[in-house]
C-alpha atoms as a PDB file:
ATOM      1  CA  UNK A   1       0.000   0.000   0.000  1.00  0.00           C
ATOM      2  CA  UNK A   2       1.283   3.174  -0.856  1.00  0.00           C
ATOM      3  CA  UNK A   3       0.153   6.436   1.544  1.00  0.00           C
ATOM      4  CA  UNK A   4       1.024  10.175   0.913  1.00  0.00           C
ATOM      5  CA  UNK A   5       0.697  12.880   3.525  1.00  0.00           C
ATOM      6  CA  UNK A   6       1.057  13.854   5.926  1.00  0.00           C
ATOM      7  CA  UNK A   7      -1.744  16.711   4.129  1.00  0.00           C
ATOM      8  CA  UNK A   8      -3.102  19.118   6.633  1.00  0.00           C
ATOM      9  CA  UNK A   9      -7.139  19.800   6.067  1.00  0.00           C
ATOM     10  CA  UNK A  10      -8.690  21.948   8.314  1.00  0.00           C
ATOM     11  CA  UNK A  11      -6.481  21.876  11.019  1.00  0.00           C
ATOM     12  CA  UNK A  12      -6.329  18.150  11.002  1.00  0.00           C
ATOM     13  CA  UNK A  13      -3.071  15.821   9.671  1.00  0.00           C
ATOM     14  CA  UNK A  14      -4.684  13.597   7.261  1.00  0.00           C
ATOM     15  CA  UNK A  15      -3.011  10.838   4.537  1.00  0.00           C
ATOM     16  CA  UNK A  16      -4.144   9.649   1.199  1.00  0.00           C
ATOM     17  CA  UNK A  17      -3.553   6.983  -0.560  1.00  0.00           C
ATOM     18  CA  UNK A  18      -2.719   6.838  -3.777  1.00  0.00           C
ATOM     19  CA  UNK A  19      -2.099   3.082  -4.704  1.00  0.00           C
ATOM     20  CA  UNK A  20      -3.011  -0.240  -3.471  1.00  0.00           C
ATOM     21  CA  UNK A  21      -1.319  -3.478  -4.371  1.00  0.00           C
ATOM     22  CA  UNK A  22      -3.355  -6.330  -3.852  1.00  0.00           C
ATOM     23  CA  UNK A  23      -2.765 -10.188  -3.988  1.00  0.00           C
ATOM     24  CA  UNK A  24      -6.180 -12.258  -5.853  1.00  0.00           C
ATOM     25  CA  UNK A  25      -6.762 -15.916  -7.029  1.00  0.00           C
ATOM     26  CA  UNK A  26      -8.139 -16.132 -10.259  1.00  0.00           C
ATOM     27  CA  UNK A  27     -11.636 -16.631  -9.288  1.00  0.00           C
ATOM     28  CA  UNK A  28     -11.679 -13.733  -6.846  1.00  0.00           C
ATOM     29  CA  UNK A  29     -10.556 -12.270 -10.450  1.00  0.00           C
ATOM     30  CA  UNK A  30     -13.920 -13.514 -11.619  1.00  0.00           C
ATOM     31  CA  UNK A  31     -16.299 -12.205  -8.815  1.00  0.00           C
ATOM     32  CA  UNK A  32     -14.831  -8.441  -9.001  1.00  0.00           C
ATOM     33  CA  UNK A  33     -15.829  -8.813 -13.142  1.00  0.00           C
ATOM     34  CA  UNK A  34     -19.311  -9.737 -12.087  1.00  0.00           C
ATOM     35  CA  UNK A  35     -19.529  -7.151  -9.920  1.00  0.00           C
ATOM     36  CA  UNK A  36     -18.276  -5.056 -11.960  1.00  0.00           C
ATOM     37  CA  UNK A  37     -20.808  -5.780 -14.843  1.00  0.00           C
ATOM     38  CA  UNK A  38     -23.518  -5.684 -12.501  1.00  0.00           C
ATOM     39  CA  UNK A  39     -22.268  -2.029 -10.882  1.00  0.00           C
ATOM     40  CA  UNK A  40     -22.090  -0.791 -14.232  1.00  0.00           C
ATOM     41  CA  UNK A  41     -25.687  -2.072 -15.574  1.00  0.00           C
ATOM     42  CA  UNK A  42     -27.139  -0.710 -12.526  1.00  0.00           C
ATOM     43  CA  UNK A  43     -25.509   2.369 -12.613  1.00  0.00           C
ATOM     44  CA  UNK A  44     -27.977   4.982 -11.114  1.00  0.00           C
ATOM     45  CA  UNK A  45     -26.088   8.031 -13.501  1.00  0.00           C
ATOM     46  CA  UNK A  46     -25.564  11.467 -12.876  1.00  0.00           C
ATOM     47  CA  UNK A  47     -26.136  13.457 -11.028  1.00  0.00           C
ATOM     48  CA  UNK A  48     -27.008  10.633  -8.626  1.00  0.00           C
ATOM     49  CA  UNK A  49     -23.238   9.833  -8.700  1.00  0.00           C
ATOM     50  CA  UNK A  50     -20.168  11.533 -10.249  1.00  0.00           C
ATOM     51  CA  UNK A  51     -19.763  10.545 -14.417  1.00  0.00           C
ATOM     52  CA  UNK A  52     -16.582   9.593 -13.829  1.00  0.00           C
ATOM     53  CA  UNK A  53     -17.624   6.908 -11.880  1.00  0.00           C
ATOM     54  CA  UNK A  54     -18.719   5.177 -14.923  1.00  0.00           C
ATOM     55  CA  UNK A  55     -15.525   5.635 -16.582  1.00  0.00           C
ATOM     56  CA  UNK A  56     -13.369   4.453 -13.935  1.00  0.00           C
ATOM     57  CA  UNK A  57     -16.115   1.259 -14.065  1.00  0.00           C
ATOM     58  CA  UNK A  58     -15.637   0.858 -17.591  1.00  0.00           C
ATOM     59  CA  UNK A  59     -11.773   0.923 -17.609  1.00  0.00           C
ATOM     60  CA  UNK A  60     -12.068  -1.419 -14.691  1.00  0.00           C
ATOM     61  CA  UNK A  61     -14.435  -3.847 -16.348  1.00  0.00           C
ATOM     62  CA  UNK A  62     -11.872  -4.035 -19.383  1.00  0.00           C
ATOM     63  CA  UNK A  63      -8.410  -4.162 -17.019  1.00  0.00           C
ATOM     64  CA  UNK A  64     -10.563  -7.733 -15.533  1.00  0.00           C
ATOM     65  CA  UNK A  65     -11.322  -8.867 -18.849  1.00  0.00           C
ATOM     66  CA  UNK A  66      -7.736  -8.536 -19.634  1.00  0.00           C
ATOM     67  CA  UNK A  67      -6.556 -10.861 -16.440  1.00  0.00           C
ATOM     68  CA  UNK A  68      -9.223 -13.364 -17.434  1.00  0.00           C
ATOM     69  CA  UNK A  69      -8.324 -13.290 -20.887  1.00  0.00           C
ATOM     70  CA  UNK A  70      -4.312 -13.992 -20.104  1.00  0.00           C
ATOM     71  CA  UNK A  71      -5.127 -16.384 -17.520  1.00  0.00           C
ATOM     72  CA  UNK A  72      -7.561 -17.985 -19.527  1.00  0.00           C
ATOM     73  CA  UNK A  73      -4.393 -18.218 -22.710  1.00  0.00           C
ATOM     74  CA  UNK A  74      -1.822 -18.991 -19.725  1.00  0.00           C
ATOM     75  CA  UNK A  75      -4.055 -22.367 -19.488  1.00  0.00           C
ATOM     76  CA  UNK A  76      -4.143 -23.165 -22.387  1.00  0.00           C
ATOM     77  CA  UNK A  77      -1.138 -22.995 -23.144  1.00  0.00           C
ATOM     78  CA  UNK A  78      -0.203 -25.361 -19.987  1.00  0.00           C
ATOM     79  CA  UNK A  79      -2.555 -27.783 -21.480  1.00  0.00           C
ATOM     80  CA  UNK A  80      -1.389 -27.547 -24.771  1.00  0.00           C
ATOM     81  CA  UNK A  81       2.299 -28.648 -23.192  1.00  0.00           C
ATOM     82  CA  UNK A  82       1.431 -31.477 -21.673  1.00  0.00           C
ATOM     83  CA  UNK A  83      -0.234 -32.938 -24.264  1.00  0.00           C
END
């Protein structure tokens, strides 16, 4: 995990954090795309919640597909090998 700060708001000392690096089997992989697909089809829209939102969903969605998709070739190729 990687915080910034210390950022001083109001009087207060507060950190952000600008990147998190995160450990996930291949079906946990999975679940996130579902949930994904399902945050994005039931996406309530502006000005309900911020557009961007829906970008960052989108750009999400295909970063997923993109680990499935390798992981998915990464198998096949394994089986192809010990054939």
């Amino acid at each position: 995990m990687l915080l910034t700060g210390p950022i001083r708001s109001s009087g207060e000392l507060t950190f952000t954090m600008e990147q998190v690096d995160i450990r996930v089997t291949i079906q946990d992989v999975r679940v996130l795309y579902q949930a994904t697909c399902d945050a994005i089809q039931y996406w309530p829209g502006s000005p309900a919640r911020d557009p961007d939102e829906q970008t960052k969903l989108l750009q999400l969605k295909t970063f997923l597909f993109r680990i499935l998709c390798e992981a998915s070739y990464e198998n096949d190729e394994e089986d192809s090998e010990r054939r």
